[in-house]
PDB file of N, CA and C in Angstrom:
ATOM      1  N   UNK A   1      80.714  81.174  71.798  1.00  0.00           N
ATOM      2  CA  UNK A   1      82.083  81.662  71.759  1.00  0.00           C
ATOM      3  C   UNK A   1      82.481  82.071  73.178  1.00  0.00           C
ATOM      4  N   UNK A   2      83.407  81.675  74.119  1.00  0.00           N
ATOM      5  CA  UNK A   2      84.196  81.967  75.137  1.00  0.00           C
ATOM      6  C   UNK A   2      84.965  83.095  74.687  1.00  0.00           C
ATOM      7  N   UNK A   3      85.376  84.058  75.347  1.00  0.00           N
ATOM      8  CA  UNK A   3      86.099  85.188  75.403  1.00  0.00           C
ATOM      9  C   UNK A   3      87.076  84.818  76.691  1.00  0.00           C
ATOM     10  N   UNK A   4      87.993  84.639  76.624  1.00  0.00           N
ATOM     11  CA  UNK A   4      88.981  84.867  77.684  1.00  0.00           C
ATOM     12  C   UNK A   4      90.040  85.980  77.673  1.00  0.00           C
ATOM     13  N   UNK A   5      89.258  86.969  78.159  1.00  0.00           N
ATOM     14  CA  UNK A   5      90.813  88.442  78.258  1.00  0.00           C
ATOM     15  C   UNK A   5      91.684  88.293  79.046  1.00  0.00           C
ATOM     16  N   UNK A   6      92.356  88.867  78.200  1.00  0.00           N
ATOM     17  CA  UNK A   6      93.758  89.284  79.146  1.00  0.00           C
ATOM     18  C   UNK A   6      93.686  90.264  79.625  1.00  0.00           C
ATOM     19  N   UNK A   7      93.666  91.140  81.239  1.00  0.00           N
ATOM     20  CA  UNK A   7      93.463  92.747  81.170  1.00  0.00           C
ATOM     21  C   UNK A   7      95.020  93.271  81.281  1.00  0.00           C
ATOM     22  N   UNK A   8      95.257  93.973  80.751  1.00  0.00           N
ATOM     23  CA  UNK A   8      96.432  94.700  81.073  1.00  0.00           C
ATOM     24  C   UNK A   8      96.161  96.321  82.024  1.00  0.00           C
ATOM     25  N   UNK A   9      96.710  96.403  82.990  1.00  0.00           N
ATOM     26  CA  UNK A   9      95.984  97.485  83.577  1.00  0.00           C
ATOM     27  C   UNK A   9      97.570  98.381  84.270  1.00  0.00           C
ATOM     28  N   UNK A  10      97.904  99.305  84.915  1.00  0.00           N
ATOM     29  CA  UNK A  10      98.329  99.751  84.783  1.00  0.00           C
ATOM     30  C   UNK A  10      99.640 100.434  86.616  1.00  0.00           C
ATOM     31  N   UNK A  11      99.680 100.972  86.659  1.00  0.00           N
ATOM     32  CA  UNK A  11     100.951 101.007  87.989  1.00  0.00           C
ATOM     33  C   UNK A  11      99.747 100.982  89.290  1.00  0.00           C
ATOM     34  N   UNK A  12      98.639 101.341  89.335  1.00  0.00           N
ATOM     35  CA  UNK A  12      97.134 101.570  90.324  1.00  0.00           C
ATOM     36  C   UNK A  12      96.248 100.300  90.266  1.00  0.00           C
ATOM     37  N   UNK A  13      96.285  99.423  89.338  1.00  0.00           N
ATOM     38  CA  UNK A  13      95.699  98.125  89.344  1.00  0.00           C
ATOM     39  C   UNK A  13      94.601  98.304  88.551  1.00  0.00           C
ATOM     40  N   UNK A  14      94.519  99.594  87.612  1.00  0.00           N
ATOM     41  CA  UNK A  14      93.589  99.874  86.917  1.00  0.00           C
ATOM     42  C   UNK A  14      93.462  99.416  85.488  1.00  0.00           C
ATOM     43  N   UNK A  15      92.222  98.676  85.229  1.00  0.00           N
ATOM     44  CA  UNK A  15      92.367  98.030  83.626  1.00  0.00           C
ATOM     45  C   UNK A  15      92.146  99.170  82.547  1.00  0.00           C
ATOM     46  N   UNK A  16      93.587  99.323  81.901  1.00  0.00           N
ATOM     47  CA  UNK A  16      93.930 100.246  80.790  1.00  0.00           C
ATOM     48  C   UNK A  16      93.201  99.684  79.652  1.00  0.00           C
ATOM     49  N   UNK A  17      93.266  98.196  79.230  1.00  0.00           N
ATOM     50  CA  UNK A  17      93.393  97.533  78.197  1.00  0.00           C
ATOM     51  C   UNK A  17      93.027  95.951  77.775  1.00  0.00           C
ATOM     52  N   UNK A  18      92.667  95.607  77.537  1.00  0.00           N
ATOM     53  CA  UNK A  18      92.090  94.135  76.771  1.00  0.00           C
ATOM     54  C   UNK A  18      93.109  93.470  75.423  1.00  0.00           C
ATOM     55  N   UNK A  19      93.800  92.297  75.965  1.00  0.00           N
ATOM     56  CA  UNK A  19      94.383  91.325  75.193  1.00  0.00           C
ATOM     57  C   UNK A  19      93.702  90.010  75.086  1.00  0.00           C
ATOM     58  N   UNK A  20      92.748  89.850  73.391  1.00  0.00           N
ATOM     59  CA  UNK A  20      92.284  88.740  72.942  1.00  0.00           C
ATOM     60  C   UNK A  20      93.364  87.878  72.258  1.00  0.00           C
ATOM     61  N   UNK A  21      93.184  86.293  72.694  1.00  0.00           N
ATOM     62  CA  UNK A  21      93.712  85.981  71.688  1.00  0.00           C
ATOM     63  C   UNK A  21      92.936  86.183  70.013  1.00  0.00           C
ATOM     64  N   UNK A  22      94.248  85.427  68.739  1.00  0.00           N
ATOM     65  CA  UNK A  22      94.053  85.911  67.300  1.00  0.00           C
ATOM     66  C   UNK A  22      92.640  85.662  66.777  1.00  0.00           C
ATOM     67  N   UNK A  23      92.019  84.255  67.210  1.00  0.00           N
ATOM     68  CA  UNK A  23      90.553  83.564  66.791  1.00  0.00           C
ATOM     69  C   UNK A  23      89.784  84.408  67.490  1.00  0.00           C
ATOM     70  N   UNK A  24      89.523  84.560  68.878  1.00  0.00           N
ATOM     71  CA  UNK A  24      88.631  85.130  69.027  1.00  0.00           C
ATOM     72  C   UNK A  24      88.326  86.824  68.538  1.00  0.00           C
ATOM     73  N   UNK A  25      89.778  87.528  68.211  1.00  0.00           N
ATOM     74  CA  UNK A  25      89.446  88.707  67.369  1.00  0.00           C
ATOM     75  C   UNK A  25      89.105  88.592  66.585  1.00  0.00           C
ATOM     76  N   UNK A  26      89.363  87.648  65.284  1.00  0.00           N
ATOM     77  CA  UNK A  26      88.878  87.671  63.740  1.00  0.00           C
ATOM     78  C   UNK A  26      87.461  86.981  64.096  1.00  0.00           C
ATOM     79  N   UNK A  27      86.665  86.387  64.917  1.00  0.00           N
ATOM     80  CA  UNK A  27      85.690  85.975  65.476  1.00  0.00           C
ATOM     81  C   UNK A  27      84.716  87.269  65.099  1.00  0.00           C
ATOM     82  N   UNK A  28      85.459  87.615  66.411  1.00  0.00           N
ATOM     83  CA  UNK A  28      84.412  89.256  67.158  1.00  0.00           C
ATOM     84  C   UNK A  28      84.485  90.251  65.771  1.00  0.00           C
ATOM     85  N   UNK A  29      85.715  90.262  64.910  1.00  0.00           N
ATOM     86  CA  UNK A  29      85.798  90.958  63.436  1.00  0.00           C
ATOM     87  C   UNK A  29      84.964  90.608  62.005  1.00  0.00           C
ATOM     88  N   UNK A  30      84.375  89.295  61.967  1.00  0.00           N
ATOM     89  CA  UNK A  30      83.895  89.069  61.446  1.00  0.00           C
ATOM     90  C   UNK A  30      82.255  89.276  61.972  1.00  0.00           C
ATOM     91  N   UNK A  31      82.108  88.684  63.249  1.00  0.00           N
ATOM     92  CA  UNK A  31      80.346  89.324  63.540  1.00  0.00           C
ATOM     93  C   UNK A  31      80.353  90.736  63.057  1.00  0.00           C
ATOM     94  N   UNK A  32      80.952  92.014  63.409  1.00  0.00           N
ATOM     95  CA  UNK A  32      81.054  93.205  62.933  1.00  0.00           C
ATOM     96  C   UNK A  32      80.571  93.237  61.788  1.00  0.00           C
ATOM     97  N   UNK A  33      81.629  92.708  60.910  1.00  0.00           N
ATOM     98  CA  UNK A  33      81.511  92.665  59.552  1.00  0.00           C
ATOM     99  C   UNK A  33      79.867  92.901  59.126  1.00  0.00           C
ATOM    100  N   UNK A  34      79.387  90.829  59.617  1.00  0.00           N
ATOM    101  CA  UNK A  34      78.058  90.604  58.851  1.00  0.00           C
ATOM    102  C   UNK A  34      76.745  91.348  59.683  1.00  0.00           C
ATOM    103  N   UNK A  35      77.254  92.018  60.675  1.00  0.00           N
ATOM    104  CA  UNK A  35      76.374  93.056  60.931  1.00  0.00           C
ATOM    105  C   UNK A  35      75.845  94.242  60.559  1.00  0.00           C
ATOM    106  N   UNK A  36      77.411  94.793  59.841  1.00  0.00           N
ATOM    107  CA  UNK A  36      77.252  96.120  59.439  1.00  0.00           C
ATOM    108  C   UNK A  36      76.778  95.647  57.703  1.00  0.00           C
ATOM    109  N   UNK A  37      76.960  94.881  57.236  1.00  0.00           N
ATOM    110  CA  UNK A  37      77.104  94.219  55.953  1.00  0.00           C
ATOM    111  C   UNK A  37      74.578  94.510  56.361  1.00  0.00           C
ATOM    112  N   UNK A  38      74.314  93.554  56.773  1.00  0.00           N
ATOM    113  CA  UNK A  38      72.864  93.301  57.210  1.00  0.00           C
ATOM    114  C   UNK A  38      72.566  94.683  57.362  1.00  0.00           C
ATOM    115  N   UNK A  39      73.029  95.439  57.588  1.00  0.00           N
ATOM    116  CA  UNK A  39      72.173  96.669  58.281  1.00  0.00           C
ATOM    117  C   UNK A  39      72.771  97.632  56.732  1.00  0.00           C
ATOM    118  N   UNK A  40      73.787  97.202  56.341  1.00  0.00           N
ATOM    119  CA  UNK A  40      73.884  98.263  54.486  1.00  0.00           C
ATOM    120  C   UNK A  40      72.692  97.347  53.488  1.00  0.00           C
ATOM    121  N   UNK A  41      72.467  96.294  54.048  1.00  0.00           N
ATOM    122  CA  UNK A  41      71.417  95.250  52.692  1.00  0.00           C
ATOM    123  C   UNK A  41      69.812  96.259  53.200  1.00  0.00           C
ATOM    124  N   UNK A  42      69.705  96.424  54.493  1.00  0.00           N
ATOM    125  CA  UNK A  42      68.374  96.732  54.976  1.00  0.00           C
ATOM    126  C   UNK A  42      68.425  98.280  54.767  1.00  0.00           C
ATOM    127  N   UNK A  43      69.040  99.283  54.513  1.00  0.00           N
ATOM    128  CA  UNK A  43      69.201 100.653  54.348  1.00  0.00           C
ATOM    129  C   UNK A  43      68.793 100.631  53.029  1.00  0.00           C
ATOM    130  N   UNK A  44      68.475 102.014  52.829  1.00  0.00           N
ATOM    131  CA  UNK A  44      67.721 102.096  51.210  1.00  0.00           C
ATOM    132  C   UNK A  44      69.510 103.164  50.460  1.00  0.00           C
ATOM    133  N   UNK A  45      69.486 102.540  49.197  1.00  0.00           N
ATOM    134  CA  UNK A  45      70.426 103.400  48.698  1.00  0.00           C
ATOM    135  C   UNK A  45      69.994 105.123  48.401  1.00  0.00           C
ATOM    136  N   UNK A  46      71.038 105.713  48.489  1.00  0.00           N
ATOM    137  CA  UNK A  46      70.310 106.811  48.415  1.00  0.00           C
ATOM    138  C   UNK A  46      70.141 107.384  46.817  1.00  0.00           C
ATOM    139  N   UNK A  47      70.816 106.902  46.295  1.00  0.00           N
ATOM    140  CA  UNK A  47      70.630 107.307  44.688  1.00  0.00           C
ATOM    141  C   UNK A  47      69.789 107.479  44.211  1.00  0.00           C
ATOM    142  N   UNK A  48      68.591 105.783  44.256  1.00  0.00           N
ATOM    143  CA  UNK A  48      67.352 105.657  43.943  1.00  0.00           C
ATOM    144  C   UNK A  48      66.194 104.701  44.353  1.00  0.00           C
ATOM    145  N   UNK A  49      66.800 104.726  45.942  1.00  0.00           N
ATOM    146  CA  UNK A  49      65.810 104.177  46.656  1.00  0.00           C
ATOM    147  C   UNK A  49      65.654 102.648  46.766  1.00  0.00           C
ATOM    148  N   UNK A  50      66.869 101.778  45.606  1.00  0.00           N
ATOM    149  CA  UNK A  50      67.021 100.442  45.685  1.00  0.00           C
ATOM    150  C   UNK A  50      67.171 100.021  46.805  1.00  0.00           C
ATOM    151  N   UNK A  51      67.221  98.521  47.480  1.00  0.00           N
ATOM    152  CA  UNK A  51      67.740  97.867  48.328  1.00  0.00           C
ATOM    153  C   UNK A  51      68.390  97.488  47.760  1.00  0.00           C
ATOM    154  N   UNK A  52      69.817  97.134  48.605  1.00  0.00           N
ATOM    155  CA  UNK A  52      71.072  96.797  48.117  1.00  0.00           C
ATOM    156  C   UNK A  52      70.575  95.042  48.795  1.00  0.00           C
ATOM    157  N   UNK A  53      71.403  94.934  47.738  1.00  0.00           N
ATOM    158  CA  UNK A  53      71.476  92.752  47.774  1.00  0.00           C
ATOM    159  C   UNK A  53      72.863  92.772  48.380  1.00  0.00           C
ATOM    160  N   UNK A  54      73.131  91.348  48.902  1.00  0.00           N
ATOM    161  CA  UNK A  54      74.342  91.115  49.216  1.00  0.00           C
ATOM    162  C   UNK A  54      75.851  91.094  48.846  1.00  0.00           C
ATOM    163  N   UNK A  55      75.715  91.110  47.404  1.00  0.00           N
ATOM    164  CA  UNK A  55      76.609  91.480  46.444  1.00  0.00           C
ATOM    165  C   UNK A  55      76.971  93.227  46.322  1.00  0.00           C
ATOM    166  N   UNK A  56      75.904  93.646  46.598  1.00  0.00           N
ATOM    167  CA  UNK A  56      75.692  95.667  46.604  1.00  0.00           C
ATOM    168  C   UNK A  56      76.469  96.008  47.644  1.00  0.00           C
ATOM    169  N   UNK A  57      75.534  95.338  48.751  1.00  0.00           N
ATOM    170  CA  UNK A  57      76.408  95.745  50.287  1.00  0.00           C
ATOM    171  C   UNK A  57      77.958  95.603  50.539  1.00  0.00           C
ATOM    172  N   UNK A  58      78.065  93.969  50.404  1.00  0.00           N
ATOM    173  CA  UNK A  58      79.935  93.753  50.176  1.00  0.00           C
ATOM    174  C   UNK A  58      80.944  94.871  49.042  1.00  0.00           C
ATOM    175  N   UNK A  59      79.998  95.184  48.222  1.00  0.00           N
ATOM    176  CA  UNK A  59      81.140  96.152  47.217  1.00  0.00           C
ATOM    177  C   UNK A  59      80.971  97.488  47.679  1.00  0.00           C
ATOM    178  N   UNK A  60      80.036  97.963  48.556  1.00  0.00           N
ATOM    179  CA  UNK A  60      80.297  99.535  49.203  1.00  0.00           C
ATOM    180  C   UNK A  60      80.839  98.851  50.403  1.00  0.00           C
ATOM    181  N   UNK A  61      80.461  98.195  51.246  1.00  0.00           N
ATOM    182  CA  UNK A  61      81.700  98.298  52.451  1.00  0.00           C
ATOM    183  C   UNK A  61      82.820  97.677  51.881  1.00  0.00           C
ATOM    184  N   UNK A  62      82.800  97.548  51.194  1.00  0.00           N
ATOM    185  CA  UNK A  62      84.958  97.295  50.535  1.00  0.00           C
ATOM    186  C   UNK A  62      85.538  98.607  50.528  1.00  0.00           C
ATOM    187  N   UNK A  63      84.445  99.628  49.998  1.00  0.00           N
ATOM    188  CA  UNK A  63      84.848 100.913  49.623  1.00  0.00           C
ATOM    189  C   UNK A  63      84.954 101.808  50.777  1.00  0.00           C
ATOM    190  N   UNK A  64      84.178 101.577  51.805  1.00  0.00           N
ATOM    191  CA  UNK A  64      84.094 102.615  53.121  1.00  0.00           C
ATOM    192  C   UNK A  64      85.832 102.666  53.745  1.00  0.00           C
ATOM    193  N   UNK A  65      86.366 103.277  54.632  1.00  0.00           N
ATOM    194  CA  UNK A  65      87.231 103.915  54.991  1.00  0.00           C
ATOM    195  C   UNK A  65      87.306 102.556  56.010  1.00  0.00           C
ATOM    196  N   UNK A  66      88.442 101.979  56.053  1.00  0.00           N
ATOM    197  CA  UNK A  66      88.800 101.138  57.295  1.00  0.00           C
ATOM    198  C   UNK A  66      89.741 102.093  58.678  1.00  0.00           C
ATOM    199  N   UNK A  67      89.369 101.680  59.383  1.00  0.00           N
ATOM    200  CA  UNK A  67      90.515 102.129  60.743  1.00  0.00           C
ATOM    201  C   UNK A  67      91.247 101.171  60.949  1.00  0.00           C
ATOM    202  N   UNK A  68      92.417 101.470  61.051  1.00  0.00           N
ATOM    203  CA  UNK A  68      93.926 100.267  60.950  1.00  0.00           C
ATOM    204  C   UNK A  68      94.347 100.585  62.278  1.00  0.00           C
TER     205      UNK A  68
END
């Protein structure tokens, strides 16, 4: 995957900010995803010590709190 930013920086020439284009965000949004997804399958539940399967993991991170 190529990343090409855009920097947006500010009246001092200082980089404030990063403009991806749309693919490479839902890209970089989706690795997130199946990362954090891998690392809820490999955590032990705390209820009763199950490992969560891939089906377990996807239905608690549906449930976790998104930042918009």
């Amino acid at each position: 995957m190529e990343i090409k930013p855009n920097y947006i920086v500010d009246e001092q020439n200082h980089k404030i900010a990063v403009q991806l284009d749309i693919k490479t965000f839902e890209k970089i949004e989706e690795i997130f995803e199946n990362y954090a997804l891998s690392h809820l399958m490999q955590e032990e539940d705390n209820d009763d010590g199950e490992i969560l399967d891939l089906e377990q993991a996807k239905e608690y991170y549906d449930t976790l709190e998104k930042q918009e």
